[in-house]
PDB file of N, CA and C in Angstrom:
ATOM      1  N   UNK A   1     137.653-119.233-145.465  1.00  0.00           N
ATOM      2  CA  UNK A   1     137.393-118.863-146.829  1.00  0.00           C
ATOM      3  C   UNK A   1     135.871-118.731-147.009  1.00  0.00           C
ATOM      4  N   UNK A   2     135.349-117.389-147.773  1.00  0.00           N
ATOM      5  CA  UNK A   2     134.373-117.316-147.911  1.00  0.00           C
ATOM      6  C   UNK A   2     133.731-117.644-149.381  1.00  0.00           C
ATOM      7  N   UNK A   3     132.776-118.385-149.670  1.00  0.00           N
ATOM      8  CA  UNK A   3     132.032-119.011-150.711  1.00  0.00           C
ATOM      9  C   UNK A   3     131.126-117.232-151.223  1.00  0.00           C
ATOM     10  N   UNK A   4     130.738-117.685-152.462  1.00  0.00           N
ATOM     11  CA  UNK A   4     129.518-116.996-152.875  1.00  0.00           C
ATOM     12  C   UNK A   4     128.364-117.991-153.374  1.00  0.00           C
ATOM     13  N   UNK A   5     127.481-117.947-152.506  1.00  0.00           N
ATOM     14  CA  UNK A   5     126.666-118.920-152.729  1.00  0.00           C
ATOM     15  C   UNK A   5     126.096-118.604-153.615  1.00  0.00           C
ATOM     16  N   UNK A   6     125.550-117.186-154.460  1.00  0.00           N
ATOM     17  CA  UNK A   6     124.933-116.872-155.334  1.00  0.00           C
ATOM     18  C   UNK A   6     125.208-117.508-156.693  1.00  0.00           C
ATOM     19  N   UNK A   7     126.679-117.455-156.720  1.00  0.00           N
ATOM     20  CA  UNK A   7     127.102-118.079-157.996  1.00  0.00           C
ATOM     21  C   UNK A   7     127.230-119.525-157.831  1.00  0.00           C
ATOM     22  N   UNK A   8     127.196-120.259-156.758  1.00  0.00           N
ATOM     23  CA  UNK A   8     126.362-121.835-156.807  1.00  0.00           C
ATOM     24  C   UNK A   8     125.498-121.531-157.584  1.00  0.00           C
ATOM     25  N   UNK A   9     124.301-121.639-156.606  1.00  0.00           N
ATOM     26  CA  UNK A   9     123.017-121.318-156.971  1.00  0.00           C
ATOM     27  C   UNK A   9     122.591-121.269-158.782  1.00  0.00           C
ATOM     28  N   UNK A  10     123.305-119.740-159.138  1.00  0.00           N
ATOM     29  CA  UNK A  10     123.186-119.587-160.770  1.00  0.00           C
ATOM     30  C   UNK A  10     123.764-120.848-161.443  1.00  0.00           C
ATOM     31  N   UNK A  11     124.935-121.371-161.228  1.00  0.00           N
ATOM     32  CA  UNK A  11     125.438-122.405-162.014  1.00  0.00           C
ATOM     33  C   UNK A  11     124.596-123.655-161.667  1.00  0.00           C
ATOM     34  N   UNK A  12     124.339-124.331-160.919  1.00  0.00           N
ATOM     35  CA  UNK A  12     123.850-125.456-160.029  1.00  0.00           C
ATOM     36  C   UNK A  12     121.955-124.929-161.066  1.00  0.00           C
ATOM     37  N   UNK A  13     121.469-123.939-160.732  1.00  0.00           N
ATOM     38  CA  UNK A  13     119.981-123.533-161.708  1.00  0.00           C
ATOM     39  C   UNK A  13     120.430-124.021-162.951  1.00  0.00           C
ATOM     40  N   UNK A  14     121.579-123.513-163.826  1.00  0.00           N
ATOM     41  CA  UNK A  14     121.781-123.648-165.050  1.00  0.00           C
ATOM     42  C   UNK A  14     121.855-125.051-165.510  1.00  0.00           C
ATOM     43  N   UNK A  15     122.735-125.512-164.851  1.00  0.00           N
ATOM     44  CA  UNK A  15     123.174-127.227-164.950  1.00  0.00           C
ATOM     45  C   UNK A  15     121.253-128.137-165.213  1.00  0.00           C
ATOM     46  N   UNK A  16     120.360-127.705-163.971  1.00  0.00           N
ATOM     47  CA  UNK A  16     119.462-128.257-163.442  1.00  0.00           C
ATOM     48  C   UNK A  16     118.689-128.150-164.941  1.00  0.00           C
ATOM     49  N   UNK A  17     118.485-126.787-165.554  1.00  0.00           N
ATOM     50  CA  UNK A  17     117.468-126.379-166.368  1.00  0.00           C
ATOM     51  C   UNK A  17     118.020-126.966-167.860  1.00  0.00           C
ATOM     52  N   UNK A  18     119.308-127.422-167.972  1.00  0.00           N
ATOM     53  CA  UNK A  18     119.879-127.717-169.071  1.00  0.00           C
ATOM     54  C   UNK A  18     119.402-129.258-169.064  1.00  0.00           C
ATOM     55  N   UNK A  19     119.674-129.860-168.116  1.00  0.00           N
ATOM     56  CA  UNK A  19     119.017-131.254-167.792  1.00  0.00           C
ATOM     57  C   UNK A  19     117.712-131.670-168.142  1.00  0.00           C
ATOM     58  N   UNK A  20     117.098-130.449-167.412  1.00  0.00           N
ATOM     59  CA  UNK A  20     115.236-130.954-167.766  1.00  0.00           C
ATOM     60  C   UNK A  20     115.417-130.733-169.355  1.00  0.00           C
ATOM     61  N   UNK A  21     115.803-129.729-169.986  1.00  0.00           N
ATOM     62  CA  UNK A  21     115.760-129.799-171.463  1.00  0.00           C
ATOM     63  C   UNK A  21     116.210-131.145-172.510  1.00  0.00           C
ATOM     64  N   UNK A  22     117.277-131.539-171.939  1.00  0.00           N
ATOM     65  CA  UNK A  22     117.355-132.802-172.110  1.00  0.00           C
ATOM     66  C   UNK A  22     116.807-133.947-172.028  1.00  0.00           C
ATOM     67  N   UNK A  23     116.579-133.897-170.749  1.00  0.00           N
ATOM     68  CA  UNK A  23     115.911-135.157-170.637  1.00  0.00           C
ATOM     69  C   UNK A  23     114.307-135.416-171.076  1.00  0.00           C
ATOM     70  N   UNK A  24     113.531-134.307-171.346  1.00  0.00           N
ATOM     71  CA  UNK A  24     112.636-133.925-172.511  1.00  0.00           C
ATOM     72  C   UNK A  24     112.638-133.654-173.465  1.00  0.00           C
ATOM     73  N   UNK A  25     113.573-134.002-174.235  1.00  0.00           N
ATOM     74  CA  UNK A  25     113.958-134.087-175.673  1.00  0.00           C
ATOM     75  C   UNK A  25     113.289-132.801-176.072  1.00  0.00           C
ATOM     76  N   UNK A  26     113.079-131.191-175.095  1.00  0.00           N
ATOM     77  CA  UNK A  26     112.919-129.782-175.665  1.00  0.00           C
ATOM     78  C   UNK A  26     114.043-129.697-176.702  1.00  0.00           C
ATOM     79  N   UNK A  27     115.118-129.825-176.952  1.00  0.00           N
ATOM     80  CA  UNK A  27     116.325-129.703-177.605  1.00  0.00           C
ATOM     81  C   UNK A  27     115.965-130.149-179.433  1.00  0.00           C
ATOM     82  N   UNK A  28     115.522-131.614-178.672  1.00  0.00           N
ATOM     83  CA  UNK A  28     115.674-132.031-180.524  1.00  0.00           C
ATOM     84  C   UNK A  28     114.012-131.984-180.900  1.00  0.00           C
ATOM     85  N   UNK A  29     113.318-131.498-180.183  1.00  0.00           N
ATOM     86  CA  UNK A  29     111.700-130.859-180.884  1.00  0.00           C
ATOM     87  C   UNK A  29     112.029-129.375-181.671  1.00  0.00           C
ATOM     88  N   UNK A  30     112.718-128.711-180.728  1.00  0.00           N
ATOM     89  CA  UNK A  30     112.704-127.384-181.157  1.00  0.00           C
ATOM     90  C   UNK A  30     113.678-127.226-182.429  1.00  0.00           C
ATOM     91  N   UNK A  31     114.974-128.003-182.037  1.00  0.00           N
ATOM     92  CA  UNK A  31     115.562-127.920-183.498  1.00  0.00           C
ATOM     93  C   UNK A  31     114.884-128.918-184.947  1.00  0.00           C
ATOM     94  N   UNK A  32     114.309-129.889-184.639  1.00  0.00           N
ATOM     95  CA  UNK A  32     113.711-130.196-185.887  1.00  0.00           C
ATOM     96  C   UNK A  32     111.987-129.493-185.856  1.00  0.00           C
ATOM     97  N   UNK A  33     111.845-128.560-185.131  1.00  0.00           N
ATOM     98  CA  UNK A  33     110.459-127.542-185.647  1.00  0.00           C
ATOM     99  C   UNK A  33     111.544-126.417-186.480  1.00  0.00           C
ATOM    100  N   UNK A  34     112.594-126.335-186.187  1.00  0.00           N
ATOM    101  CA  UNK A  34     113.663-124.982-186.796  1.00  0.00           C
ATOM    102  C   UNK A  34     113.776-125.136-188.134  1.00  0.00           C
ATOM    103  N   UNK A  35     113.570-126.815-188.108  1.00  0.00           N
ATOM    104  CA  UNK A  35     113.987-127.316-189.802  1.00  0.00           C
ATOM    105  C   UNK A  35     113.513-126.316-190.927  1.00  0.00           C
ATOM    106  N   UNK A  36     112.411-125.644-190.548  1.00  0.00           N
ATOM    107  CA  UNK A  36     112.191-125.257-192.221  1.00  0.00           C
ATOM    108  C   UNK A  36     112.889-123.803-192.485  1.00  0.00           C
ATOM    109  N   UNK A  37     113.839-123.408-190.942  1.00  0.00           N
ATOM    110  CA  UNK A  37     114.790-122.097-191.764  1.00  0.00           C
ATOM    111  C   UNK A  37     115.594-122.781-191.951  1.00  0.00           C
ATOM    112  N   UNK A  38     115.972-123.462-192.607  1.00  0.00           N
ATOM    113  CA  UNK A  38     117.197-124.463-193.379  1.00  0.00           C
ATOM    114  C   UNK A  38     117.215-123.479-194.560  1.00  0.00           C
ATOM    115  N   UNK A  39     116.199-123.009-195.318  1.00  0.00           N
ATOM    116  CA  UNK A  39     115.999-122.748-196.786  1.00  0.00           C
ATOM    117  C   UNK A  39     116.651-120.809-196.297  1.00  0.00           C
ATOM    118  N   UNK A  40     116.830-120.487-195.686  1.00  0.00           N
ATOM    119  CA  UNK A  40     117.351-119.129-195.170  1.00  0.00           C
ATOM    120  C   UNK A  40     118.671-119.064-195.866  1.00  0.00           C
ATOM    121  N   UNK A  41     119.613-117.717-196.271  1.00  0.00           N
ATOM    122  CA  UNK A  41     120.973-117.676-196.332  1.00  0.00           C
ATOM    123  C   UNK A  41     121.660-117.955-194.975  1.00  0.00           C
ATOM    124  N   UNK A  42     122.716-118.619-194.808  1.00  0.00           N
ATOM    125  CA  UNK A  42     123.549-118.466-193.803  1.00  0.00           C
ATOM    126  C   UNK A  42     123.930-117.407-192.572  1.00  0.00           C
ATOM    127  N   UNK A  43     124.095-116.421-193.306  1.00  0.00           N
ATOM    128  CA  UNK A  43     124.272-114.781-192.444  1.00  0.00           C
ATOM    129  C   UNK A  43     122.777-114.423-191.513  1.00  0.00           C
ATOM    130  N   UNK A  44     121.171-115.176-192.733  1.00  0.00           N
ATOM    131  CA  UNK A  44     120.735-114.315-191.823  1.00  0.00           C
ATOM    132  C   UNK A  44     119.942-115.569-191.173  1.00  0.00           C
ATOM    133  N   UNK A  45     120.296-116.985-190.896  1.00  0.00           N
ATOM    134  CA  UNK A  45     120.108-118.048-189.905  1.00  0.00           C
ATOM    135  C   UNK A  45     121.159-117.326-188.502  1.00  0.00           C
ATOM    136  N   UNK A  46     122.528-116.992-189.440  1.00  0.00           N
ATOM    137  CA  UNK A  46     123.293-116.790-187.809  1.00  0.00           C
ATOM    138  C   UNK A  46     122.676-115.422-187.253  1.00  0.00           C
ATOM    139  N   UNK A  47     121.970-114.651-187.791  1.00  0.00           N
ATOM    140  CA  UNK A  47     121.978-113.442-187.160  1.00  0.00           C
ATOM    141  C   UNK A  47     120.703-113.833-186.031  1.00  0.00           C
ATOM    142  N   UNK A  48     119.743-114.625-187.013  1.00  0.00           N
ATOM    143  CA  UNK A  48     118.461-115.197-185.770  1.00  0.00           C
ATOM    144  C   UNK A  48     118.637-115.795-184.689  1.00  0.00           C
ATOM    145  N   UNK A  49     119.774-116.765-185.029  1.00  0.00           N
ATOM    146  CA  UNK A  49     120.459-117.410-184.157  1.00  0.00           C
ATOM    147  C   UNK A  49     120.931-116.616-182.771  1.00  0.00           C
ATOM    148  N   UNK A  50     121.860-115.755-183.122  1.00  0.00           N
ATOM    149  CA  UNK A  50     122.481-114.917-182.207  1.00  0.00           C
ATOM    150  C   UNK A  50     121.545-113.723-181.147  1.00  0.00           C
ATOM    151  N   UNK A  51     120.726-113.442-182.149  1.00  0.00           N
ATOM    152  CA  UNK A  51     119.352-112.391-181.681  1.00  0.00           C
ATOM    153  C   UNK A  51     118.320-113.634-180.460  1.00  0.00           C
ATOM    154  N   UNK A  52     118.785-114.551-180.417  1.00  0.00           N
ATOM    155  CA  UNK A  52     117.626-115.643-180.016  1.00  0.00           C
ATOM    156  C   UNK A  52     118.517-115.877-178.573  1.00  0.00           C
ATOM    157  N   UNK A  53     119.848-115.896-178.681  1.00  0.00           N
ATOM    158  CA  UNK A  53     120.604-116.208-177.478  1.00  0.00           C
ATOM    159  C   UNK A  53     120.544-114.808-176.717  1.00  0.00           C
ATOM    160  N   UNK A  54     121.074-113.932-177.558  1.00  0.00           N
ATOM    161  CA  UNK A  54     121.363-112.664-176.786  1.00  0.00           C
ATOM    162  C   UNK A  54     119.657-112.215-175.809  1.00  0.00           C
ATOM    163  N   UNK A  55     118.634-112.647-176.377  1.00  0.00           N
ATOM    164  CA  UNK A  55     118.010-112.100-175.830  1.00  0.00           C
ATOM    165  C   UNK A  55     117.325-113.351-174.243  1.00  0.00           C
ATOM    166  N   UNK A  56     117.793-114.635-174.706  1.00  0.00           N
ATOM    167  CA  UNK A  56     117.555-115.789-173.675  1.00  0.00           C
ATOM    168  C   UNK A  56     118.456-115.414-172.564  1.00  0.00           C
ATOM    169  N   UNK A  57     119.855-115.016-173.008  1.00  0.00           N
ATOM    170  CA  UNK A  57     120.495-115.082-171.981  1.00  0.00           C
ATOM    171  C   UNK A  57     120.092-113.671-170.792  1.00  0.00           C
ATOM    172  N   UNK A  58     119.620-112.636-171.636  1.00  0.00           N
ATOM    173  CA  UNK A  58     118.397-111.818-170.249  1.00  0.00           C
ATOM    174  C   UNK A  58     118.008-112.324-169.363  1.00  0.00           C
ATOM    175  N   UNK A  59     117.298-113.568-169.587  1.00  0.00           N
ATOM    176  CA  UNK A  59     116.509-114.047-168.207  1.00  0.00           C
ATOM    177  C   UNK A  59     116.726-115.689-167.761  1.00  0.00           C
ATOM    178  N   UNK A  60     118.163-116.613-168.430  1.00  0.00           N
ATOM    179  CA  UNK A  60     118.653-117.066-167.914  1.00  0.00           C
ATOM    180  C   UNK A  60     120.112-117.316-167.570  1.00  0.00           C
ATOM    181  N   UNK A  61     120.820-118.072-167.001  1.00  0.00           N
ATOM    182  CA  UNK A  61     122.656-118.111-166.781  1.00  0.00           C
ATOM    183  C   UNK A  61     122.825-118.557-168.624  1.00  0.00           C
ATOM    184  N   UNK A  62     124.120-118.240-168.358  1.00  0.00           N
ATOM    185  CA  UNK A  62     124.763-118.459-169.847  1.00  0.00           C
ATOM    186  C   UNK A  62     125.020-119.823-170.101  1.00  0.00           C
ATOM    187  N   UNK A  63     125.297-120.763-169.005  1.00  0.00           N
ATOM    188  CA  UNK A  63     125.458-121.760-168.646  1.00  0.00           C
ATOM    189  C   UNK A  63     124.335-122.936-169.254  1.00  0.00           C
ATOM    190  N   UNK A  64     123.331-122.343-168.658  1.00  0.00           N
ATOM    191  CA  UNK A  64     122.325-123.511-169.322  1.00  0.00           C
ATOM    192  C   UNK A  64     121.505-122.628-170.351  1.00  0.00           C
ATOM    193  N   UNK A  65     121.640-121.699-171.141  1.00  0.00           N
ATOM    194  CA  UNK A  65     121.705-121.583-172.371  1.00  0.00           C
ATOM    195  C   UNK A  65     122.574-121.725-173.829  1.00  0.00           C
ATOM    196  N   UNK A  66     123.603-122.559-173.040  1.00  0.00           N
ATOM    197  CA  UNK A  66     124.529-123.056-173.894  1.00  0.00           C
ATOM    198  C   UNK A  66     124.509-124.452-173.966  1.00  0.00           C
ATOM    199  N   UNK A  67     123.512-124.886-172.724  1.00  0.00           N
ATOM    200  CA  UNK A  67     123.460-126.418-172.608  1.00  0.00           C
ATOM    201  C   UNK A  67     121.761-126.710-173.407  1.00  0.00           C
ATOM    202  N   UNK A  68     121.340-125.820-173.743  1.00  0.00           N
ATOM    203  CA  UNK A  68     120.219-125.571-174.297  1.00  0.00           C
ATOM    204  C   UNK A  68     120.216-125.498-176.198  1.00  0.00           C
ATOM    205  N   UNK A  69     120.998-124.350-176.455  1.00  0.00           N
ATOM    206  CA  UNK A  69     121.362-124.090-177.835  1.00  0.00           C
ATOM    207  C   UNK A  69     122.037-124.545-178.339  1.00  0.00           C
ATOM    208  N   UNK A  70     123.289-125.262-178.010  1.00  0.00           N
ATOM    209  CA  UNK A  70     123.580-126.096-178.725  1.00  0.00           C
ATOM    210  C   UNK A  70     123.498-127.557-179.228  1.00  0.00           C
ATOM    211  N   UNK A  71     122.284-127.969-178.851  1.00  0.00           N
ATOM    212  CA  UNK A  71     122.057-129.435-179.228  1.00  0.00           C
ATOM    213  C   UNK A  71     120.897-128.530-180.523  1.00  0.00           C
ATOM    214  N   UNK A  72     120.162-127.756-179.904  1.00  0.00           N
ATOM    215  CA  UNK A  72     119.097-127.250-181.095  1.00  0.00           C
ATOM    216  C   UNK A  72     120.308-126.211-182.146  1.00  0.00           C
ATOM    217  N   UNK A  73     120.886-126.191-182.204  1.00  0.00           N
ATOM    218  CA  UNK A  73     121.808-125.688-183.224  1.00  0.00           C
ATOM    219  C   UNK A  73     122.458-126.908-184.024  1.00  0.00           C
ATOM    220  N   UNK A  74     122.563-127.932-183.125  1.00  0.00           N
ATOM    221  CA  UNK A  74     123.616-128.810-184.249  1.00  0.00           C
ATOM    222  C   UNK A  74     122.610-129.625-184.753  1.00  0.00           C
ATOM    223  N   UNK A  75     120.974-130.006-184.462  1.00  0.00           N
ATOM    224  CA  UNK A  75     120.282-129.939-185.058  1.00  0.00           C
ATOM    225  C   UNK A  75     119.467-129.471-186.167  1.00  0.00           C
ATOM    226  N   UNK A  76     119.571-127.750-186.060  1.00  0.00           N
ATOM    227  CA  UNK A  76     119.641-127.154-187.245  1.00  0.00           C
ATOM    228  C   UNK A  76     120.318-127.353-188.324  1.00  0.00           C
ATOM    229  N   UNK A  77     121.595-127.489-187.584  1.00  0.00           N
ATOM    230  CA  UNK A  77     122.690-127.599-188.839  1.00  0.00           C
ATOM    231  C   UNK A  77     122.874-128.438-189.737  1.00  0.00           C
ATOM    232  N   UNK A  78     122.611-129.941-189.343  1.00  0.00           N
ATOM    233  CA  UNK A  78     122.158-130.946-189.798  1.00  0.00           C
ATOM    234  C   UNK A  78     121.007-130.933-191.085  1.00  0.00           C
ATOM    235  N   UNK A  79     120.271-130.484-190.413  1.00  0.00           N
ATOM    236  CA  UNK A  79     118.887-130.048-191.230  1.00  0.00           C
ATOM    237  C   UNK A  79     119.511-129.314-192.478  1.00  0.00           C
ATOM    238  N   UNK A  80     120.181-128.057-192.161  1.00  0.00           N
ATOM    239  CA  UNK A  80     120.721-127.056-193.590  1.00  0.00           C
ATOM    240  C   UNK A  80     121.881-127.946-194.124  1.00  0.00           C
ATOM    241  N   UNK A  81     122.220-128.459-193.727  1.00  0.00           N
ATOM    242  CA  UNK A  81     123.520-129.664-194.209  1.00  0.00           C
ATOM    243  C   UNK A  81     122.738-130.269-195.448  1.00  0.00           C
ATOM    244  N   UNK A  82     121.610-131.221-194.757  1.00  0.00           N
ATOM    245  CA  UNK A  82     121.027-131.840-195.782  1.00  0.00           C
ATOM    246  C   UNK A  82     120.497-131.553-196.998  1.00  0.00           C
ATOM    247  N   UNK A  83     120.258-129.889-197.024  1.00  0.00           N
ATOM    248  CA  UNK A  83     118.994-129.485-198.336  1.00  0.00           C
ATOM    249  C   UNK A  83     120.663-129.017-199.171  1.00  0.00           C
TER     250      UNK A  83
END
């Protein structure tokens, strides 16, 4: 049986880069610097939102941009929860 090591590699990068974000609290800096589009409508937080992934996921796996955006999203959310 033959492996594709490439898609290690991408997942195993993703996992790695989602980690360092973590474990440098990049996650909950960036979502409480996000805090002040709290005061935004809804539609056009998600549209920034979405414009911000679509264009991350260009130049990394989907994988650890999901292990990335969503801690700074439920951070956001929190934030617009509160006001």
């Amino acid at each position: 049986m033959r492996h594709s090591w490439g898609l290690l590699y991408l997942l195993a990068g993703g996992f790695a880069l989602a980690e360092g974000a973590s474990k440098s609290h990049f996650a909950s800096y960036v979502g409480a610097s996000l805090s002040v589009l709290s005061v935004l409508p809804p539609w056009l937080l998600q549209l920034i939102c979405f414009c911000v992934a679509v264009f991350c996921t260009a130049f990394t796996s989907n994988v650890a941009m999901c292990n990335i955006l969503i801690p700074i999203l439920i951070n956001l959310v929190s934030a617009y929860l509160e006001n």
